[in-house]
C-alpha atoms as a PDB file:
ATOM      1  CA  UNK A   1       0.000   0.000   0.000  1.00  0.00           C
ATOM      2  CA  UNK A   2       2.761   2.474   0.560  1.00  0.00           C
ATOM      3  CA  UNK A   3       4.921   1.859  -2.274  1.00  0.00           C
ATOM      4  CA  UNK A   4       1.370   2.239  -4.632  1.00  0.00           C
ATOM      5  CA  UNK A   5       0.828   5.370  -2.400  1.00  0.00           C
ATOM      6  CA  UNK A   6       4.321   6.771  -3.356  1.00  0.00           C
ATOM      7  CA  UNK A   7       4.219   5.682  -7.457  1.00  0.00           C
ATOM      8  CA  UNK A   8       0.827   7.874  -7.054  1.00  0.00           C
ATOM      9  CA  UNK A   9       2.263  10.524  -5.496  1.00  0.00           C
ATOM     10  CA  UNK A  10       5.061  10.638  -7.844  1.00  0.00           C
ATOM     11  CA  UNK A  11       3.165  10.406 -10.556  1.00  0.00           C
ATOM     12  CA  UNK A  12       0.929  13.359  -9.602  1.00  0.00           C
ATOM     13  CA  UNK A  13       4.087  15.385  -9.302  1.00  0.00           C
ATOM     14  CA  UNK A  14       5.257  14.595 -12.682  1.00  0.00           C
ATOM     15  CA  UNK A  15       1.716  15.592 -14.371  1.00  0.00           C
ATOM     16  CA  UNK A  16       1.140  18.687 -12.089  1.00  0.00           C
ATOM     17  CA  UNK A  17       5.354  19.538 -13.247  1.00  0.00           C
ATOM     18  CA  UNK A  18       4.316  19.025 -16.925  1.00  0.00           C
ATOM     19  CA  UNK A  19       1.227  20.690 -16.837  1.00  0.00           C
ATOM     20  CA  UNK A  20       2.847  24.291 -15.428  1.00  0.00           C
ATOM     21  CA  UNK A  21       5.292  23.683 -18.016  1.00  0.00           C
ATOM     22  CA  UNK A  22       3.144  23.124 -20.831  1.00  0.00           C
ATOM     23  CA  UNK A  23       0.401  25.385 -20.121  1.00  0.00           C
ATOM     24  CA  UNK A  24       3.163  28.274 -18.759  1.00  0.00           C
ATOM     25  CA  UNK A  25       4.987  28.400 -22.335  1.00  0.00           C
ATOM     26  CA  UNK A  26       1.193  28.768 -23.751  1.00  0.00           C
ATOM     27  CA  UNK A  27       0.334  31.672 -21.942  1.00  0.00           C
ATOM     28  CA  UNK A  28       3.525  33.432 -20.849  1.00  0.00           C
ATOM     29  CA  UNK A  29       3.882  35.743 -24.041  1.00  0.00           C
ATOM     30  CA  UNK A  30       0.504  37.504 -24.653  1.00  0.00           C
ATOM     31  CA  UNK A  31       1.032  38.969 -27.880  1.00  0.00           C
ATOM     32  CA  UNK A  32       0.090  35.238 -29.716  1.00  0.00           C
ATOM     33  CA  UNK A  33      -2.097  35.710 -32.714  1.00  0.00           C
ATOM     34  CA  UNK A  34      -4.887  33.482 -32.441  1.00  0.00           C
ATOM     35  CA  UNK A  35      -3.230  31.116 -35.295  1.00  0.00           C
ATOM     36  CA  UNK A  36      -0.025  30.570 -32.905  1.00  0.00           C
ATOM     37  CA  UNK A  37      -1.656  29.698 -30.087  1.00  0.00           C
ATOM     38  CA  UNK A  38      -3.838  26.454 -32.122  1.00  0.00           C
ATOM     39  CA  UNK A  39      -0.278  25.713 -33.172  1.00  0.00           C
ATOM     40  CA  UNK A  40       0.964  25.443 -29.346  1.00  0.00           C
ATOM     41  CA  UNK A  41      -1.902  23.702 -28.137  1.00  0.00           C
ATOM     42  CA  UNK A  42      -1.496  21.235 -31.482  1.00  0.00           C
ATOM     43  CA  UNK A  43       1.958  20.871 -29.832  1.00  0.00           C
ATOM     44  CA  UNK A  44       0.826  20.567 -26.009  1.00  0.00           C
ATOM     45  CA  UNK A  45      -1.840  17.913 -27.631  1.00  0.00           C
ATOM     46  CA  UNK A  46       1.072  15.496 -29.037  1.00  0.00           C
ATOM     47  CA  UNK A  47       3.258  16.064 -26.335  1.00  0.00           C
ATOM     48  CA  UNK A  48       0.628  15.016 -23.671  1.00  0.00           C
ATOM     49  CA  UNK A  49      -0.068  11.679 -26.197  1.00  0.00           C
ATOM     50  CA  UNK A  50       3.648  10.873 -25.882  1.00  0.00           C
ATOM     51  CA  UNK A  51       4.062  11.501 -22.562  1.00  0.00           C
ATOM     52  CA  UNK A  52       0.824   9.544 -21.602  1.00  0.00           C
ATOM     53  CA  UNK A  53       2.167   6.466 -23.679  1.00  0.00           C
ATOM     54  CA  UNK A  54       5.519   6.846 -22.136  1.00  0.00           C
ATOM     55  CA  UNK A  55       4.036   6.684 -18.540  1.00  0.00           C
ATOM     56  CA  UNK A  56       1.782   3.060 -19.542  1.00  0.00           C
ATOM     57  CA  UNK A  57       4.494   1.936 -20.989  1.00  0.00           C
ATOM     58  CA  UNK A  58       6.751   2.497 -17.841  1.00  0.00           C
ATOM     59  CA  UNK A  59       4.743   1.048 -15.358  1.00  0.00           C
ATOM     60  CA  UNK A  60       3.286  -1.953 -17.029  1.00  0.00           C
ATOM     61  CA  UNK A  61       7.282  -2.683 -17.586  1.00  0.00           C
ATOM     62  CA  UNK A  62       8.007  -2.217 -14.032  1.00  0.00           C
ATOM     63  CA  UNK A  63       4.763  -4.120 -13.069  1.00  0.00           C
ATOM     64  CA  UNK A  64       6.235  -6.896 -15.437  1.00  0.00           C
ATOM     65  CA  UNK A  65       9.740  -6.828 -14.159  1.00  0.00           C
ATOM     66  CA  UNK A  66       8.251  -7.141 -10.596  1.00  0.00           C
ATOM     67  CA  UNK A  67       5.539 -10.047 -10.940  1.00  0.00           C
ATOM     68  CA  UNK A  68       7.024 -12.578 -13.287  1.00  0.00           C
ATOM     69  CA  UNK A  69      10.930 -11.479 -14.090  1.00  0.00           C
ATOM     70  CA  UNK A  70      12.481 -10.445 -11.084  1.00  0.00           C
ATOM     71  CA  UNK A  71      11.391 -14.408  -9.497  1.00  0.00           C
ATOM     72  CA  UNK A  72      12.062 -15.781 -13.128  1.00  0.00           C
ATOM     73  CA  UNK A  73      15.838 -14.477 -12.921  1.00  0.00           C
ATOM     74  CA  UNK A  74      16.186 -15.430  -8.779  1.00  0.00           C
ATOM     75  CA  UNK A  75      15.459 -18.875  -9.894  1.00  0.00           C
ATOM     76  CA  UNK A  76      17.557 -19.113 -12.744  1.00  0.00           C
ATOM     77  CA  UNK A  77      20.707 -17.681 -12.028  1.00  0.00           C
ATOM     78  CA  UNK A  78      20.243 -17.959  -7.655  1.00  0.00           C
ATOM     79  CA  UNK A  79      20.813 -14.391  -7.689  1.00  0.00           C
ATOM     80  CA  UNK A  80      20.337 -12.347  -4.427  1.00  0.00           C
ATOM     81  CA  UNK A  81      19.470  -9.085  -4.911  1.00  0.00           C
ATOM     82  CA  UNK A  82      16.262  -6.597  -4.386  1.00  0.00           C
ATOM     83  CA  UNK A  83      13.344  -6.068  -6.360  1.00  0.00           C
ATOM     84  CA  UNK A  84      14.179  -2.311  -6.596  1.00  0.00           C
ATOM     85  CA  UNK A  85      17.808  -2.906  -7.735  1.00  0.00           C
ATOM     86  CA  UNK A  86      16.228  -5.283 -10.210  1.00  0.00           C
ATOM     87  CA  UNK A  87      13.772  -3.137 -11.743  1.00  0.00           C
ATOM     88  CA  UNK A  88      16.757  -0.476 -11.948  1.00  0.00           C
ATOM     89  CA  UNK A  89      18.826  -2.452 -13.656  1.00  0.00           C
ATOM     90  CA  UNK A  90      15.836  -3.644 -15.872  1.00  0.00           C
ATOM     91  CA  UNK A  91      15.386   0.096 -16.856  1.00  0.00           C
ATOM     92  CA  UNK A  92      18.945   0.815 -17.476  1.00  0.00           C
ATOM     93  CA  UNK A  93      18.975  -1.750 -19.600  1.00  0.00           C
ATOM     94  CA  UNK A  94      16.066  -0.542 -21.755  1.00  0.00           C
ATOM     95  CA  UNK A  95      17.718   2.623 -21.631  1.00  0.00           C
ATOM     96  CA  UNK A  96      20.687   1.378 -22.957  1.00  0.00           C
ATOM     97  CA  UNK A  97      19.442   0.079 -25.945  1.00  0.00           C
ATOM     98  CA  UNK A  98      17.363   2.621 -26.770  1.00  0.00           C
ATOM     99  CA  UNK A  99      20.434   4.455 -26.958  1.00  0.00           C
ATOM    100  CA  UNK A 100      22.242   2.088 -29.184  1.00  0.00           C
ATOM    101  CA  UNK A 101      19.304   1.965 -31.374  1.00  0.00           C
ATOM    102  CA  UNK A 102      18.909   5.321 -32.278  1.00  0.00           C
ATOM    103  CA  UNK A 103      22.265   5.907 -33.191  1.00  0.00           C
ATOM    104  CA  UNK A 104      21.857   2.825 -35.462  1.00  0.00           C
ATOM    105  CA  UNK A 105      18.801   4.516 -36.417  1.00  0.00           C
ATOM    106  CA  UNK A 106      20.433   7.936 -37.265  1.00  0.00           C
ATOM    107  CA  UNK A 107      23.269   6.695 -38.992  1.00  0.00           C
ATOM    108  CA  UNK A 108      21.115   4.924 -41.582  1.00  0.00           C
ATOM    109  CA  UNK A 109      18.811   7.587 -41.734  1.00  0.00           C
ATOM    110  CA  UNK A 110      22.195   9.898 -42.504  1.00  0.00           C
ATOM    111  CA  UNK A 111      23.413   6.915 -45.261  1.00  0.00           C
ATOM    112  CA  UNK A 112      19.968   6.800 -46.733  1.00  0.00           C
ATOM    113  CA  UNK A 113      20.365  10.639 -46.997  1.00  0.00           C
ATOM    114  CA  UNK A 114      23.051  10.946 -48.712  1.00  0.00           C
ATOM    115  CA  UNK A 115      23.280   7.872 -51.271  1.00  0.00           C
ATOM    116  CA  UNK A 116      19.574  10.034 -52.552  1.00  0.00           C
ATOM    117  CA  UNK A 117      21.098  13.102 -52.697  1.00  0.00           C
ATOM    118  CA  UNK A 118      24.461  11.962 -54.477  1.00  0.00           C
ATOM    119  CA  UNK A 119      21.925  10.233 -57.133  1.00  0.00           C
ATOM    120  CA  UNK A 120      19.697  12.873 -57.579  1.00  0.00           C
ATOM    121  CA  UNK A 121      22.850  15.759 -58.039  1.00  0.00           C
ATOM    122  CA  UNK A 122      24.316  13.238 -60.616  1.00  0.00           C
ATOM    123  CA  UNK A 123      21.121  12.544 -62.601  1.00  0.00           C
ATOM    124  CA  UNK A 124      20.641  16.380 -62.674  1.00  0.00           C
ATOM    125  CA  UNK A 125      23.199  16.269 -65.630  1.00  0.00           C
ATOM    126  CA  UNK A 126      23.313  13.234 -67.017  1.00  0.00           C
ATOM    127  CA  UNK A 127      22.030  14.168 -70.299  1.00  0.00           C
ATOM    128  CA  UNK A 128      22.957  17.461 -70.442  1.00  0.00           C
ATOM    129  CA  UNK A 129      24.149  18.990 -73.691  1.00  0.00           C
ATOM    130  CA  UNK A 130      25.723  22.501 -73.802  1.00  0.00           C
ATOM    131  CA  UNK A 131      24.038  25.267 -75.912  1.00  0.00           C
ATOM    132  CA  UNK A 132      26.434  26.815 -78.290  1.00  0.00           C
ATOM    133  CA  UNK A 133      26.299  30.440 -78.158  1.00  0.00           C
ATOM    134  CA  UNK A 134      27.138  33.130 -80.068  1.00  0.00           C
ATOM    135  CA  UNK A 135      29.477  35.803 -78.080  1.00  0.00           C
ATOM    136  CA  UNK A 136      28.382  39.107 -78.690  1.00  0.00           C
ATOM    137  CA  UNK A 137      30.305  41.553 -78.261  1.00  0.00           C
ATOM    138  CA  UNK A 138      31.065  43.729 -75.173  1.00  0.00           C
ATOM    139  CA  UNK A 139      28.810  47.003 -76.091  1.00  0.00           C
ATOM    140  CA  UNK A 140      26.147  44.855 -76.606  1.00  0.00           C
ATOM    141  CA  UNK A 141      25.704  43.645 -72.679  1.00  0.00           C
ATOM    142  CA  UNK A 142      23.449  45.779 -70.660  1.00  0.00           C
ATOM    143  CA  UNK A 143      25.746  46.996 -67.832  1.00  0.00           C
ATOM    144  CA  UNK A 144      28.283  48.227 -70.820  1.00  0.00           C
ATOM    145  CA  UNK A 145      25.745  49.556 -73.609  1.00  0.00           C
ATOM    146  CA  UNK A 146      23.080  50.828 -71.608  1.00  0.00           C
ATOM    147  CA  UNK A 147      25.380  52.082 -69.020  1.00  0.00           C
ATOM    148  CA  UNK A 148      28.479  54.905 -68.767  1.00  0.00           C
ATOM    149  CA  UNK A 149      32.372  54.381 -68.238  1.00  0.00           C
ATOM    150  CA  UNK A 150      33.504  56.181 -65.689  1.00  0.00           C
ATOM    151  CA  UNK A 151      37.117  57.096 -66.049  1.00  0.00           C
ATOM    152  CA  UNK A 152      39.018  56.497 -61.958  1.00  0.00           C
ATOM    153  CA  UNK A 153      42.096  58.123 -60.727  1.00  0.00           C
ATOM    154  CA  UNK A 154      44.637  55.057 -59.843  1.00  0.00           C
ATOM    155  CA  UNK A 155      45.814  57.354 -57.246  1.00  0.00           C
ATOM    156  CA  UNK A 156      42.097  58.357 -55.464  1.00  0.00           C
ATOM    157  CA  UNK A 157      39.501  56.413 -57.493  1.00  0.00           C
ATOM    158  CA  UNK A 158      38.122  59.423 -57.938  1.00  0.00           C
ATOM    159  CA  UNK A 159      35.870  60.024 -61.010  1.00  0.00           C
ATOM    160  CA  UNK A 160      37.887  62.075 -63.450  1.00  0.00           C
ATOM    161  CA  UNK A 161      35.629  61.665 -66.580  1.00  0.00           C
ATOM    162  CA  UNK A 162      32.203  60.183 -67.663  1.00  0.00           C
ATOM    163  CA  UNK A 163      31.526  58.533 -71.174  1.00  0.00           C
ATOM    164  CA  UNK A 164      28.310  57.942 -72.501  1.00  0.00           C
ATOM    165  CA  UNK A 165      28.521  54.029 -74.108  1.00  0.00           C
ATOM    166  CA  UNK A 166      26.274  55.122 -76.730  1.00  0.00           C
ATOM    167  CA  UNK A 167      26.520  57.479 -80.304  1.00  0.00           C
ATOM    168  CA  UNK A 168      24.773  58.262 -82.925  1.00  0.00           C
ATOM    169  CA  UNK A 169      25.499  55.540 -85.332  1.00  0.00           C
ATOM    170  CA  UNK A 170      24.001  53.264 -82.302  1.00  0.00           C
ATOM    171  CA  UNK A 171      21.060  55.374 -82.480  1.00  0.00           C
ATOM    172  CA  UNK A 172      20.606  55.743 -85.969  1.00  0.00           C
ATOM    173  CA  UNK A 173      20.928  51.722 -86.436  1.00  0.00           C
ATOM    174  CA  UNK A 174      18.676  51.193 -82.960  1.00  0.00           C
ATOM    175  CA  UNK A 175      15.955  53.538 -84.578  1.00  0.00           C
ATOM    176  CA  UNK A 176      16.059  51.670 -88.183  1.00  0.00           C
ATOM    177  CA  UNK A 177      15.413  48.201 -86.158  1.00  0.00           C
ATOM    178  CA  UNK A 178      12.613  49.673 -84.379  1.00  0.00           C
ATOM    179  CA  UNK A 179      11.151  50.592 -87.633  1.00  0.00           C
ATOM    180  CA  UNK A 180      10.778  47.134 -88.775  1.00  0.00           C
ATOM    181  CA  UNK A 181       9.418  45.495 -86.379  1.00  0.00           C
ATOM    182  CA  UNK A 182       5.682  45.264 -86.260  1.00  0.00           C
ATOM    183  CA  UNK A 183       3.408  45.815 -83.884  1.00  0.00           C
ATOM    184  CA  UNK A 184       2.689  43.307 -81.492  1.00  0.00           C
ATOM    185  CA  UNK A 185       0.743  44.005 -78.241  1.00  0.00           C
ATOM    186  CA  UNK A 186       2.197  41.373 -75.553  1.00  0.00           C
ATOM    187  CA  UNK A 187       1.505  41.125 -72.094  1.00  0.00           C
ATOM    188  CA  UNK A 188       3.640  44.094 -71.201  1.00  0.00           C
ATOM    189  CA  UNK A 189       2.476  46.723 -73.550  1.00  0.00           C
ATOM    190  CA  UNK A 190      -1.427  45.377 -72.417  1.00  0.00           C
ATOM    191  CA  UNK A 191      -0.979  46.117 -68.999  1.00  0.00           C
ATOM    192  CA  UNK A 192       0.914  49.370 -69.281  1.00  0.00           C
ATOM    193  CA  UNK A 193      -1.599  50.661 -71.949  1.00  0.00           C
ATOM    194  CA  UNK A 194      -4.577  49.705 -69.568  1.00  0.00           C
ATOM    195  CA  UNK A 195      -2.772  51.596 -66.702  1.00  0.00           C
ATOM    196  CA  UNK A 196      -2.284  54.862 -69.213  1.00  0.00           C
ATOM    197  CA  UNK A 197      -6.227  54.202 -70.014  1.00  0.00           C
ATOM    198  CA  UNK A 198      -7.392  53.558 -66.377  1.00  0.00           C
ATOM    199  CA  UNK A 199      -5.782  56.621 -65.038  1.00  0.00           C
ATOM    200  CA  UNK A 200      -7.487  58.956 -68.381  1.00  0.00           C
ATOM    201  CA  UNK A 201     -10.709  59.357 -66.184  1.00  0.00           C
ATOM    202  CA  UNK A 202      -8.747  61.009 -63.101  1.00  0.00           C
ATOM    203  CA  UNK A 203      -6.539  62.991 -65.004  1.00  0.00           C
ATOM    204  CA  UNK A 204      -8.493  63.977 -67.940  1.00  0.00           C
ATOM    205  CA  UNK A 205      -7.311  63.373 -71.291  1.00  0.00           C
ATOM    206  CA  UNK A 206      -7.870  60.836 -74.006  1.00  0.00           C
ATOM    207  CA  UNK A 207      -7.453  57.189 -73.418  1.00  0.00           C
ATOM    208  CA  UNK A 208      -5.361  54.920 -75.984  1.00  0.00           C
ATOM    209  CA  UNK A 209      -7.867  53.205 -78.389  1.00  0.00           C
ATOM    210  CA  UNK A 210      -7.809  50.481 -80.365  1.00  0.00           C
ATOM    211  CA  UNK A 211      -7.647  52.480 -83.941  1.00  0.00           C
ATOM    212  CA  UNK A 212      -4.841  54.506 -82.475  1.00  0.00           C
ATOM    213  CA  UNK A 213      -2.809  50.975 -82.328  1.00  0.00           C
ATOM    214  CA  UNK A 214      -3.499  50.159 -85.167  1.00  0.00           C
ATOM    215  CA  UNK A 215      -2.569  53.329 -87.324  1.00  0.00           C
ATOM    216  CA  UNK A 216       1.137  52.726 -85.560  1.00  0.00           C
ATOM    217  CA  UNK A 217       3.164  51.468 -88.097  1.00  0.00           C
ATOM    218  CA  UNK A 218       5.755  50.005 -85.988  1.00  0.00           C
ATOM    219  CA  UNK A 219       7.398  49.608 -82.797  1.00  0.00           C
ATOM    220  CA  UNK A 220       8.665  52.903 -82.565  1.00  0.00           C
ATOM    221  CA  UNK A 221       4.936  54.595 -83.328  1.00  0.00           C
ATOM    222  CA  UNK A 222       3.367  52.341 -80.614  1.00  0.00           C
ATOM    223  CA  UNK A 223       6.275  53.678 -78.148  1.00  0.00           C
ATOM    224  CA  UNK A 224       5.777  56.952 -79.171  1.00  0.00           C
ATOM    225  CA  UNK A 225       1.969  56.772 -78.708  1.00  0.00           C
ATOM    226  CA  UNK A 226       2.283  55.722 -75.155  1.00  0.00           C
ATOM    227  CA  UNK A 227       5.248  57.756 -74.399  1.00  0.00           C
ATOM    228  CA  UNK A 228       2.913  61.547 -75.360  1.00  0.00           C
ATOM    229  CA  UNK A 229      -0.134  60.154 -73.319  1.00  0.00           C
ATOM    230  CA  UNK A 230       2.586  59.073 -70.384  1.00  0.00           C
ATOM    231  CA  UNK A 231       3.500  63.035 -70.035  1.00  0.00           C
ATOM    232  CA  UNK A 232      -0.174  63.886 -68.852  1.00  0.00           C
ATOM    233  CA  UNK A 233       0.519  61.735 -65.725  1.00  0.00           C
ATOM    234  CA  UNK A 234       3.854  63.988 -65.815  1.00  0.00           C
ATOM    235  CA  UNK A 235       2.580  67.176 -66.332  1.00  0.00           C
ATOM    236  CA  UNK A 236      -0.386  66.495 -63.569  1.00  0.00           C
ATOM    237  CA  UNK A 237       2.364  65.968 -61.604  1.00  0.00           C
ATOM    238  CA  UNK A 238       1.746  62.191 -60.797  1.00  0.00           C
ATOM    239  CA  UNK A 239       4.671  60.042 -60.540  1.00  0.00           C
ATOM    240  CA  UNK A 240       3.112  56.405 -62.194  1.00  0.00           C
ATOM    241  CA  UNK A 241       3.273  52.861 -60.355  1.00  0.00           C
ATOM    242  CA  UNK A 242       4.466  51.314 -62.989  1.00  0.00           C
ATOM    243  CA  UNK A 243       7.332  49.541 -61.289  1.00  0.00           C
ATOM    244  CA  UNK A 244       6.010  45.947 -61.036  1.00  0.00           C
ATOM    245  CA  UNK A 245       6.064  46.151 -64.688  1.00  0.00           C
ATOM    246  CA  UNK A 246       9.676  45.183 -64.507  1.00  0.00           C
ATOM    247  CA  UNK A 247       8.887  41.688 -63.454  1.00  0.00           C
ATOM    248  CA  UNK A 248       7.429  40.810 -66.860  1.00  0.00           C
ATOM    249  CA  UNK A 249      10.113  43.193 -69.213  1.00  0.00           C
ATOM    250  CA  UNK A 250      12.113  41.567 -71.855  1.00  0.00           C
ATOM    251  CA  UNK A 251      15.177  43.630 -72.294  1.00  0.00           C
ATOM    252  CA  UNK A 252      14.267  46.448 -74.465  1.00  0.00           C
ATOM    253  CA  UNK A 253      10.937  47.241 -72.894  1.00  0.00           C
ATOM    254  CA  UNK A 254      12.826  47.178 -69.519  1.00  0.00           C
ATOM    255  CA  UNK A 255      14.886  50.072 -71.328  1.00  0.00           C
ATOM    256  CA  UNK A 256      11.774  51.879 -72.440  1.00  0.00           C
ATOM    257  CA  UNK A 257       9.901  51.303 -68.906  1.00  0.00           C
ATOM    258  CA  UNK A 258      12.825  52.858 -67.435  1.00  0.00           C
ATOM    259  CA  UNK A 259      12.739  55.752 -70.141  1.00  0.00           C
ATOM    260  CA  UNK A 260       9.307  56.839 -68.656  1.00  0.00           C
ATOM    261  CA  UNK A 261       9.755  56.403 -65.481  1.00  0.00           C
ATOM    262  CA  UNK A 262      12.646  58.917 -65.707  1.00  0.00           C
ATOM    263  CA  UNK A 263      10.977  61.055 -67.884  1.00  0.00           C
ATOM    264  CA  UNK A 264       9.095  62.150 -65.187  1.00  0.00           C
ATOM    265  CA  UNK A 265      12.079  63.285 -63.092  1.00  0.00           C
ATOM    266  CA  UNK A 266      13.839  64.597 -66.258  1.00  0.00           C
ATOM    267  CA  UNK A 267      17.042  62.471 -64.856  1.00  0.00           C
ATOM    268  CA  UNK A 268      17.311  59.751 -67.082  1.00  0.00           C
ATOM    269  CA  UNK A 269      19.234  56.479 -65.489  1.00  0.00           C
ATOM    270  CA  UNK A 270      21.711  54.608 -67.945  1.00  0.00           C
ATOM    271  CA  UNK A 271      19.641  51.600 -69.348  1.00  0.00           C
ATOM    272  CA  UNK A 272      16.604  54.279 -70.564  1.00  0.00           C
ATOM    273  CA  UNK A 273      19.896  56.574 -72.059  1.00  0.00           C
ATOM    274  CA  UNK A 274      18.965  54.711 -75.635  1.00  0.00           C
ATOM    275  CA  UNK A 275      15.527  55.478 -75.410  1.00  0.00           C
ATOM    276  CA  UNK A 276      16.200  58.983 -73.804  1.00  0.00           C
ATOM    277  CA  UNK A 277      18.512  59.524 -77.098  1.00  0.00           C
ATOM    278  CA  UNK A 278      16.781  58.280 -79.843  1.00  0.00           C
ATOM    279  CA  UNK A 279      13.605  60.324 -78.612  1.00  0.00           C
ATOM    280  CA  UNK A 280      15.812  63.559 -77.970  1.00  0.00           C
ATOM    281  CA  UNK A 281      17.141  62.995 -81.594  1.00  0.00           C
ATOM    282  CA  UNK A 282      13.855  62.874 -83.397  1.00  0.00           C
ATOM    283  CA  UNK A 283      11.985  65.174 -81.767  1.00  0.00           C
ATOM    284  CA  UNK A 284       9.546  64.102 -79.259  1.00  0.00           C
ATOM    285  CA  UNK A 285      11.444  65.014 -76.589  1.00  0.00           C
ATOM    286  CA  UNK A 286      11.999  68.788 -76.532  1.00  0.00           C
END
């Protein structure tokens, strides 16, 4: 009766220990959105399961080890010792190869690990086949062409002259390719047309219609079109959000989405220098 009277007492100690714990870490920080606190009672949930399982599990072991094993092993090996040293020893023992298990465990776990990662990084490029590519050259890269050379003192690194990477010949040839290309309304030029349109009705003027696209010729009519109703949001003084447009910008129209977002600053940054040029050159910008 006394030994059931201390496993009960101990017992109670270890769940009233656990449940401070548990139920302290829940409520000690008040600031929990209502999403983090499901998650730590989710958590306090499985923990209690384990801990439960853990606690059957322990005593109907140590009610084993004291009915049938501890008289099983007396008899067998005439062994005189107590029932509590057994049942410690019993424990250890379980403890013991626990321990030897899980680092069994872990190793394989680690060995499994790594043989699938070796195989997948190897099958990555097993049939890969190089792309020959033509090397253009330097000018044409955007952090040359679009860009300026800036001339550094060895001594100071100071700037001692600038260099525009661009001249007329590049514009002249740049504005002949623009020329041929038809137009195409992608993606890009939808969405920044529909922005110039959506923003006609709070600012006043006339939105960019259908007909009007069509009477461009080319590529550099459509870009002109959009650039002259652009300069009402300029002139209004409205700097445009039209920075997310970036995300979806091939190359040039990256170049002419920077041209109008400087525009409105009258600073123009070096990848919309091209477009800042070739517009200065024929006219449209004054």
């Amino acid at each position: 009766m006394e030994n059931f009277d201390k496993n009960i007492i101990v017992l109670s100690l270890i769940l009233v220990s656990t449940f401070y714990l548990f139920y302290r870490s829940l409520f000690h920080t008040k600031k929990l959105t209502t999403f983090q606190q499901q998650n730590r009672w989710q958590l306090i949930y499985k923990q209690g399961l384990i801990l439960a399982f853990i606690l059957a599990l322990s005593y109907g072991y140590d009610y084993f080890l004291k009915n049938y094993l501890y008289q099983f092993f007396m008899n067998l090996f005439q062994l005189q010792i107590s029932q509590n040293t057994f049942v410690l020893y019993g424990f250890g023992l379980v403890a013991v190869l626990i321990f030897l298990l899980n680092i069994k465990l872990s190793s394989y776990i680690k060995s499994k690990d790594e043989r699938v990662v070796n195989i997948e990084q190897e099958a990555t490029f097993a049939n890969f086949k190089p792309i020959k590519r033509e090397v253009k050259p330097i000018k044409f890269y955007s952090h040359f062409f679009n860009g300026i050379s800036l001339e550094r003192s060895a001594k100071d690194y100071t700037i001692q002259n600038v260099k525009l990477n661009i001249d007329l010949k590049n514009i002249q040839d740049y504005k002949a390719e623009q020329e041929e290309i038809s137009v195409k309304i992608n993606n890009f030029y939808k969405r920044l047309i529909d922005y110039i349109n959506l923003k006609s009705s709070l600012f006043g003027y006339e939105k960019i219609s259908q007909l009007e696209i069509q009477e461009c010729n080319n590529m550099l009519d459509l870009k002109i079109l959009i650039f002259k109703r652009f300069q009402n949001l300029t002139s209004k003084k409205y700097f445009a959000s039209i920075s997310q447009l970036f995300q979806i910008a091939s190359n040039d129209e990256l170049e002419y989405l920077s041209f109008l977002r400087d525009s409105q600053h009258n600073r123009f940054s070096s990848t919309a220098i091209k477009h800042a040029s070739l517009f200065l050159k024929i006219g449209v910008i004054k």
